[in-house]
PDB file of N, CA and C in Angstrom:
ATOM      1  N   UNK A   1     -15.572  -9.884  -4.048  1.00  0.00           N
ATOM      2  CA  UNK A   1     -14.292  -9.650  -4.691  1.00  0.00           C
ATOM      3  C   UNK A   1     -13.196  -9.788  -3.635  1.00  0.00           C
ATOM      4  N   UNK A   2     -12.156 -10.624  -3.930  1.00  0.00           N
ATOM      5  CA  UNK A   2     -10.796 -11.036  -2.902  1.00  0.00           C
ATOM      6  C   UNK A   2      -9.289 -10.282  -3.737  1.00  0.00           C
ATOM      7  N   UNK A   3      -8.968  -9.053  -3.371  1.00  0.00           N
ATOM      8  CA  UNK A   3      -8.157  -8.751  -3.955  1.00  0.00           C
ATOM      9  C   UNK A   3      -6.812  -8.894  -3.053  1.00  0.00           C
ATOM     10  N   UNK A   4      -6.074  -8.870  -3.722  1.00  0.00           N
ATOM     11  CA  UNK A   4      -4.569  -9.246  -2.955  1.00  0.00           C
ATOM     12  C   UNK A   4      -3.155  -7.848  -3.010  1.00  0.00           C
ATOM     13  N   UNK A   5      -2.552  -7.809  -2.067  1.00  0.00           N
ATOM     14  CA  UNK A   5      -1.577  -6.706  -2.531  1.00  0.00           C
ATOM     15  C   UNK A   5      -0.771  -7.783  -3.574  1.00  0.00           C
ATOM     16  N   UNK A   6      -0.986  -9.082  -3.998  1.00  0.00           N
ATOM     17  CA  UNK A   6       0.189  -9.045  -4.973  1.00  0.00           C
ATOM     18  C   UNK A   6      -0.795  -8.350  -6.532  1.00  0.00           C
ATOM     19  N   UNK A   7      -2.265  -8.697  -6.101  1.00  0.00           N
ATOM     20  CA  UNK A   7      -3.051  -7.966  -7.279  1.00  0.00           C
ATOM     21  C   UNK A   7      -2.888  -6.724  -7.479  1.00  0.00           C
ATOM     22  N   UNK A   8      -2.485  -5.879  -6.121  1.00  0.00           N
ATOM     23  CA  UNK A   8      -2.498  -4.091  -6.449  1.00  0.00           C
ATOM     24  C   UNK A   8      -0.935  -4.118  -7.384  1.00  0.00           C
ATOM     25  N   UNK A   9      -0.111  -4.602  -6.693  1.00  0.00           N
ATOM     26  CA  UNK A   9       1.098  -4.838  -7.487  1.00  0.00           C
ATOM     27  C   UNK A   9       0.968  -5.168  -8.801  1.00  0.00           C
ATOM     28  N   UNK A  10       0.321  -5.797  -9.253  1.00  0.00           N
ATOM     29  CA  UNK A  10       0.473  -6.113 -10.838  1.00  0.00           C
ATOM     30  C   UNK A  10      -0.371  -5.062 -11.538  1.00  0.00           C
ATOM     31  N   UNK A  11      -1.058  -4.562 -10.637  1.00  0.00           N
ATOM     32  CA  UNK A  11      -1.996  -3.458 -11.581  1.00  0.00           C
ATOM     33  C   UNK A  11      -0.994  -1.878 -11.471  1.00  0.00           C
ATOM     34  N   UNK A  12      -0.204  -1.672 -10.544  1.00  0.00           N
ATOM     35  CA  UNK A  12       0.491  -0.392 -10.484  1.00  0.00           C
ATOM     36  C   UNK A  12       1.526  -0.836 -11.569  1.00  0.00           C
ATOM     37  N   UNK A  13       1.826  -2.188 -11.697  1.00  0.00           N
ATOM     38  CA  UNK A  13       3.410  -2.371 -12.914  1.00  0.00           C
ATOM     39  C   UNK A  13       2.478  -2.438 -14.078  1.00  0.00           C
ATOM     40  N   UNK A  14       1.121  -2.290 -14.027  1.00  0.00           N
ATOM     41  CA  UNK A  14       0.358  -2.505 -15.610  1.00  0.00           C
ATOM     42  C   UNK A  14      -0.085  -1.008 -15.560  1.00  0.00           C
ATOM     43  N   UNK A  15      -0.226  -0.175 -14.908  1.00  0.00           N
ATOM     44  CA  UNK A  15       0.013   1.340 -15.059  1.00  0.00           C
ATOM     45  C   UNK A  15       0.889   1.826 -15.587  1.00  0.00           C
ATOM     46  N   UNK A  16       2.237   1.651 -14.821  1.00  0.00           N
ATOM     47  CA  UNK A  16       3.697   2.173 -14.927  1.00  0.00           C
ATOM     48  C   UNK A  16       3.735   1.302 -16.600  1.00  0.00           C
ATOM     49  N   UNK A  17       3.593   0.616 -17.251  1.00  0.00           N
ATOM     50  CA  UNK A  17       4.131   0.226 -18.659  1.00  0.00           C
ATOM     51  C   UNK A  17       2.947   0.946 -19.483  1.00  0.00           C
ATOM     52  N   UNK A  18       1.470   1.449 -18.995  1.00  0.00           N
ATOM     53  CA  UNK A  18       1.275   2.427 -19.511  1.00  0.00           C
ATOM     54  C   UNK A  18       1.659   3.577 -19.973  1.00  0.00           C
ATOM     55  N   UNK A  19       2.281   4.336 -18.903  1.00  0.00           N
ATOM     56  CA  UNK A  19       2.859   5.358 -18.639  1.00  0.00           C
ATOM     57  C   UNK A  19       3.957   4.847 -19.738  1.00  0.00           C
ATOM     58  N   UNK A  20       4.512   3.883 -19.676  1.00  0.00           N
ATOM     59  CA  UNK A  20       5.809   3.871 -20.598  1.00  0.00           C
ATOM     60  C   UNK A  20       5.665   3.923 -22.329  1.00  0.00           C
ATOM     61  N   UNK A  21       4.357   3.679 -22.650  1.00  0.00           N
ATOM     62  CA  UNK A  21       3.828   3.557 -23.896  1.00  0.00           C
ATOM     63  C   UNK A  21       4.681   5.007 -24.625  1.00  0.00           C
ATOM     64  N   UNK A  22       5.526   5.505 -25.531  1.00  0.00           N
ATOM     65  CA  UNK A  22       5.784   6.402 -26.221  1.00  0.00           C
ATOM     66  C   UNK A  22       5.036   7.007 -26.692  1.00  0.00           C
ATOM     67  N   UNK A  23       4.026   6.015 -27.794  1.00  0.00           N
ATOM     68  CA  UNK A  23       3.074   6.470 -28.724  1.00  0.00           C
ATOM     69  C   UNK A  23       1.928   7.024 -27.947  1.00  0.00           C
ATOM     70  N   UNK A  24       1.618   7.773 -26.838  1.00  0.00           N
ATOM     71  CA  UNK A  24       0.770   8.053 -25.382  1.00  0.00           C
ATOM     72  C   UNK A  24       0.995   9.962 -25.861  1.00  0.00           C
ATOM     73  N   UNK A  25       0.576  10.167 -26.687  1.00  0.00           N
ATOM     74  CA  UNK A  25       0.742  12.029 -26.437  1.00  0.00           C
ATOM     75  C   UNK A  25      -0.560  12.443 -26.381  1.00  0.00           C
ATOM     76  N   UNK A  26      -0.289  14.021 -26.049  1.00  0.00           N
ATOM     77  CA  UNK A  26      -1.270  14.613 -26.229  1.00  0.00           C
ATOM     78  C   UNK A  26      -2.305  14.392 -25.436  1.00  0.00           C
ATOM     79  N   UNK A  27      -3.791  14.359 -25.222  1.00  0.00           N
ATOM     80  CA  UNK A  27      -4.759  14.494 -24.429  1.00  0.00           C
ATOM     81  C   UNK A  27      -4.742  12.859 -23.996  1.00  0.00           C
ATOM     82  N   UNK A  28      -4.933  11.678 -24.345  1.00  0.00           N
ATOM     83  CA  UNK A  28      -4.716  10.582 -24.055  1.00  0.00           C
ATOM     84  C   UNK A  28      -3.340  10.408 -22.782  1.00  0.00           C
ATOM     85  N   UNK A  29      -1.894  11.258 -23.320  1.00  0.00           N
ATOM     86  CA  UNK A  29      -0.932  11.186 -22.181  1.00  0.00           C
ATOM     87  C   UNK A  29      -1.965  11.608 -20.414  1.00  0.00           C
ATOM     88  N   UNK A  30      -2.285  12.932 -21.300  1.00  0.00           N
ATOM     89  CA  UNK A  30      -2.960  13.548 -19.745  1.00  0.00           C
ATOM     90  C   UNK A  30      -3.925  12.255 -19.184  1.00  0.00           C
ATOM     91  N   UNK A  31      -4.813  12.124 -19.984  1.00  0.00           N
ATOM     92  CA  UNK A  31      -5.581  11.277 -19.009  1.00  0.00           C
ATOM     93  C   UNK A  31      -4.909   9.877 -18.652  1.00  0.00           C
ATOM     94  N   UNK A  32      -3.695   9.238 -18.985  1.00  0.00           N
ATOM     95  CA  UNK A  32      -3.635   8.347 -18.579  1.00  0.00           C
ATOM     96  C   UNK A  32      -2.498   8.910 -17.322  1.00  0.00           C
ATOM     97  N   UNK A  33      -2.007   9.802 -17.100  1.00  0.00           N
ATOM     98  CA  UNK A  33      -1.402  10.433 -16.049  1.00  0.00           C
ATOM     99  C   UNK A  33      -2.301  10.640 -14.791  1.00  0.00           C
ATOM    100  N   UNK A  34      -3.760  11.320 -15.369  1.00  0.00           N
ATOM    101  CA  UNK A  34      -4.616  11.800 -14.399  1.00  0.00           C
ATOM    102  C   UNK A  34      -5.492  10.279 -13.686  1.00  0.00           C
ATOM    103  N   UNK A  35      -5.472   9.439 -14.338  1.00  0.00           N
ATOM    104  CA  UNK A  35      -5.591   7.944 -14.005  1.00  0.00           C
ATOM    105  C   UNK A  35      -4.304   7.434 -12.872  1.00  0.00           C
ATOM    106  N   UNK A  36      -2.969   7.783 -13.694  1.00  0.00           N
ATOM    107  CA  UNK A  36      -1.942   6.960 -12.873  1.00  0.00           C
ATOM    108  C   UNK A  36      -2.310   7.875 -11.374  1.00  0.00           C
ATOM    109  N   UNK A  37      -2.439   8.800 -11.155  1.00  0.00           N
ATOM    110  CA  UNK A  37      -2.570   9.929  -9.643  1.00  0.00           C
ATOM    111  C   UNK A  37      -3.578   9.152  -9.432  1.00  0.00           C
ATOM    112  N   UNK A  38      -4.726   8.859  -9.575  1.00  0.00           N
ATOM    113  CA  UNK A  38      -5.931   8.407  -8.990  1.00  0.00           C
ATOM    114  C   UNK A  38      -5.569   7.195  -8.585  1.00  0.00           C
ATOM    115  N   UNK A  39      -4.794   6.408  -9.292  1.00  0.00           N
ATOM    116  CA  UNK A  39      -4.308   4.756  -9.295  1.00  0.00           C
ATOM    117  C   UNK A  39      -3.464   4.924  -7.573  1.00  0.00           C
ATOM    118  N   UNK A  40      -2.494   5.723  -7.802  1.00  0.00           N
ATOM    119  CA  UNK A  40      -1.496   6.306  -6.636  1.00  0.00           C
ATOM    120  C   UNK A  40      -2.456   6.370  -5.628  1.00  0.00           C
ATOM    121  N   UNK A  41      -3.052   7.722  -5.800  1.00  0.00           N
ATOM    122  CA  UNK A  41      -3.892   7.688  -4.338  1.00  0.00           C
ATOM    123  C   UNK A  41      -4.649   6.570  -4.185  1.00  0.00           C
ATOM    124  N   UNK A  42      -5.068   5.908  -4.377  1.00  0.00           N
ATOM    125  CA  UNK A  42      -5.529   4.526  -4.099  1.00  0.00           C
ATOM    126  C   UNK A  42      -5.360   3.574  -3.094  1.00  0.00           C
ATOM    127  N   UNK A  43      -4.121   3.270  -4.116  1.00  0.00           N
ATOM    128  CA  UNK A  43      -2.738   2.277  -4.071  1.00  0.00           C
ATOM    129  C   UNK A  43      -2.386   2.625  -1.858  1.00  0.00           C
ATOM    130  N   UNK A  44      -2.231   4.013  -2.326  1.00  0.00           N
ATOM    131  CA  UNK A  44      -1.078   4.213  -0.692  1.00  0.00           C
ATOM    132  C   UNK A  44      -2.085   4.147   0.337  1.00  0.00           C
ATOM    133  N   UNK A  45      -3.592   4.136  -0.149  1.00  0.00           N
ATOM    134  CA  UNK A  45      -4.806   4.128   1.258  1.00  0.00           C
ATOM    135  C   UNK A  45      -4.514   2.916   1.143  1.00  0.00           C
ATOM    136  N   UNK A  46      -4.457   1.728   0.447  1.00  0.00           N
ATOM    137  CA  UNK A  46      -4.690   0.708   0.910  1.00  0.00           C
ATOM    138  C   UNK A  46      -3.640  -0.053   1.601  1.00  0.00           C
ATOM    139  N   UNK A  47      -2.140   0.797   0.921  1.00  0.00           N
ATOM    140  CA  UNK A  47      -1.284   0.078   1.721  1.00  0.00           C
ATOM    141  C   UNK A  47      -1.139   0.792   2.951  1.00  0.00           C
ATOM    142  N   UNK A  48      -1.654   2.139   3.373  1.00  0.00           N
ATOM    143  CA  UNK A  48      -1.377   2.490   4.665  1.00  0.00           C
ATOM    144  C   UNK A  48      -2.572   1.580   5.771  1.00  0.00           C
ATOM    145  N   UNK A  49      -3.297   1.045   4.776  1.00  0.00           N
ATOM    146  CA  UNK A  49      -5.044   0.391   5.676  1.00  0.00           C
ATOM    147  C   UNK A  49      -3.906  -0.849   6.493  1.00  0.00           C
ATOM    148  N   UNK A  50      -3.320  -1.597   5.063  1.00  0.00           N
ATOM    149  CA  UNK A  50      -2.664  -2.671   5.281  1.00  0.00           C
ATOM    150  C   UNK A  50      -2.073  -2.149   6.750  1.00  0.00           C
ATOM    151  N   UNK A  51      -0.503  -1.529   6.522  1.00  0.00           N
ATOM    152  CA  UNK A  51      -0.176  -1.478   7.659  1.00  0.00           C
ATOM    153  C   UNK A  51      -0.285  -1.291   9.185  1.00  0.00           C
ATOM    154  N   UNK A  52      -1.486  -0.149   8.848  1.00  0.00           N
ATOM    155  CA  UNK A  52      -2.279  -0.270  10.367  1.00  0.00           C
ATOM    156  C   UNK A  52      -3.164  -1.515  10.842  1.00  0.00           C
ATOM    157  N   UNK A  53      -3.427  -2.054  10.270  1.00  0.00           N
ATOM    158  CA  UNK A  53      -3.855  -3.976  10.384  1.00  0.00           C
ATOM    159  C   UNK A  53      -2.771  -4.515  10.842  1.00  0.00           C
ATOM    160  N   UNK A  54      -1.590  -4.454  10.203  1.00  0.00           N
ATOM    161  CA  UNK A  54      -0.540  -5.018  10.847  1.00  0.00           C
ATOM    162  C   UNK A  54      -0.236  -4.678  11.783  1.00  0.00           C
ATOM    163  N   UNK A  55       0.197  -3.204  11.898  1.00  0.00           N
ATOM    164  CA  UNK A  55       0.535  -2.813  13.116  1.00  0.00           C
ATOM    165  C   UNK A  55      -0.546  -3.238  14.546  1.00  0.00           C
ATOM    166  N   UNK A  56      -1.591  -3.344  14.473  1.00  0.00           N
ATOM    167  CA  UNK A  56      -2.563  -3.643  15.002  1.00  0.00           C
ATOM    168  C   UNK A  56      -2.043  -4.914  15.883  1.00  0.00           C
ATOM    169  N   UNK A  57      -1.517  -6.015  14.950  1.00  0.00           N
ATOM    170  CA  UNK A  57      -2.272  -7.234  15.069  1.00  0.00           C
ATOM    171  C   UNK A  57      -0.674  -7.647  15.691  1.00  0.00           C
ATOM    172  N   UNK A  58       0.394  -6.722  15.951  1.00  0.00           N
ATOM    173  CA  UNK A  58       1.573  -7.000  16.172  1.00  0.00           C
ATOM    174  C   UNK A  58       1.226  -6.643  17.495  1.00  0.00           C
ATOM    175  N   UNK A  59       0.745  -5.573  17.878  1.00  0.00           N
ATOM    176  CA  UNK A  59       0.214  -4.504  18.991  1.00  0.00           C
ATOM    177  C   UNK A  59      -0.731  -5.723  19.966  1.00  0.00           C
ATOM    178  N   UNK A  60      -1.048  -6.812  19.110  1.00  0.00           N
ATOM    179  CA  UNK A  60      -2.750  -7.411  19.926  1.00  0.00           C
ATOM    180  C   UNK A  60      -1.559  -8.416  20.729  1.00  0.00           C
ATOM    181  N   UNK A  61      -0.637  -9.414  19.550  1.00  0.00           N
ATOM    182  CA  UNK A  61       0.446 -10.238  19.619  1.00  0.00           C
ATOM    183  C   UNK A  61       1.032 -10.096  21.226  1.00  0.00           C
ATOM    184  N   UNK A  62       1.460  -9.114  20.873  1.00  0.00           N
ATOM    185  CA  UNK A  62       2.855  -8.346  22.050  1.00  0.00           C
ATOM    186  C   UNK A  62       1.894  -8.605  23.585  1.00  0.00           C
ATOM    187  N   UNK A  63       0.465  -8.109  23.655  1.00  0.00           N
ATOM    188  CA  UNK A  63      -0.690  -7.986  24.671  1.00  0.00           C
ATOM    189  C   UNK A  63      -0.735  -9.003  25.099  1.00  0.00           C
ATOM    190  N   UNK A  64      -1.045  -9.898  24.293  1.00  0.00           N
ATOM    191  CA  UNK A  64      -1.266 -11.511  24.826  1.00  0.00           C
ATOM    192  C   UNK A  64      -0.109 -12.140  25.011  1.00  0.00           C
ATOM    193  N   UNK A  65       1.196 -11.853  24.812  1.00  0.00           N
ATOM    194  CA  UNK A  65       2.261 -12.787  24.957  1.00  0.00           C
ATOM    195  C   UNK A  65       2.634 -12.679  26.412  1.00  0.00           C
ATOM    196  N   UNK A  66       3.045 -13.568  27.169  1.00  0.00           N
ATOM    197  CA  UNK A  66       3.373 -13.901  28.181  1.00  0.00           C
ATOM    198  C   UNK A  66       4.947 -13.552  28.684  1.00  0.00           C
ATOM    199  N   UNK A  67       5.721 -13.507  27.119  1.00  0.00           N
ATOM    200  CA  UNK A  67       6.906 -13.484  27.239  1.00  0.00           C
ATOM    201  C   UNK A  67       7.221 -11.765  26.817  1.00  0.00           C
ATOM    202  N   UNK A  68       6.597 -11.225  27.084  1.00  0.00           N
ATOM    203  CA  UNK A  68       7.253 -10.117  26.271  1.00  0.00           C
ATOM    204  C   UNK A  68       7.669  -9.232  26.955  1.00  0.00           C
ATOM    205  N   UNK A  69       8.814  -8.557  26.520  1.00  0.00           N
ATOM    206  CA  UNK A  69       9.766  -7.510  27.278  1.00  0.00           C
ATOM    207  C   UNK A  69       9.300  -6.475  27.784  1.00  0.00           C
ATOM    208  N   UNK A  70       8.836  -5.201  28.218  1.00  0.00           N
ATOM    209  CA  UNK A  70       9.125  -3.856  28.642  1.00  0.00           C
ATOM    210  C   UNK A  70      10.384  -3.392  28.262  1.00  0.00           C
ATOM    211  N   UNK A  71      10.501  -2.473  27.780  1.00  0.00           N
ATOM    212  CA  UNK A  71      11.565  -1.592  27.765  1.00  0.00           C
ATOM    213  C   UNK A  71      12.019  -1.260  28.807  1.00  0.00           C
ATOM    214  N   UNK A  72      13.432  -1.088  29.445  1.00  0.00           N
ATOM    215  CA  UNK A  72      13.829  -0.287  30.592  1.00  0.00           C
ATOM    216  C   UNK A  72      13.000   0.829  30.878  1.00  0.00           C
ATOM    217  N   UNK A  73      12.607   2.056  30.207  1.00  0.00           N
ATOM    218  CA  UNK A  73      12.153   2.946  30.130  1.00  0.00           C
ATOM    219  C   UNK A  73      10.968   2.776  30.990  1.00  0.00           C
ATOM    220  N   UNK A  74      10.230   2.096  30.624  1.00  0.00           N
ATOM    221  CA  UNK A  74       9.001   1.660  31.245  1.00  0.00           C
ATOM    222  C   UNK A  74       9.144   0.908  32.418  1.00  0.00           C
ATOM    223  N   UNK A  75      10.045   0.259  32.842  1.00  0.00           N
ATOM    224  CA  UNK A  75      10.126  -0.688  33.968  1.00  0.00           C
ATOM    225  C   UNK A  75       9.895   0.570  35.069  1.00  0.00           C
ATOM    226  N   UNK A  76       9.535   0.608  36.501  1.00  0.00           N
ATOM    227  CA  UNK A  76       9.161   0.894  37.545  1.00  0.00           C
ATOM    228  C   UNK A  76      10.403   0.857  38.599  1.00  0.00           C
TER     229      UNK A  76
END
């Protein structure tokens, strides 16, 4: 399975128009609420996974570049 953040994206806006359904009361509201929280926590592990990959790979970038600055701070 190859999932994509534009796939998590279309599945949190196919939640959220759940959530928007009116005709949604009663025990059905709850569980599709107690779904959207589960959807949420999900959702933010994967985009926090994402970003530490990125951050990572910006971190590896900067290591190998030849050109890259120091901060004053750090200079000697």
């Amino acid at each position: 399975m190859q999932n994509t953040l534009g796939d998590l994206n279309n599945h949190l806006f196919a939640q959220l128009e759940r959530l928007s359904d009116e005709d949604l009361v009663g025990e059905k509201l709850i569980e599709e609420m107690n779904r959207a929280k589960t959807i949420t926590a999900v959702a933010s592990q994967i985009i926090n996974n994402g970003s530490l990959v990125l951050d990572a790979q910006k971190t590896r970038d900067n290591i190998i570049s030849a050109d890259i600055k120091v901060p004053k701070y750090l200079e000697g």
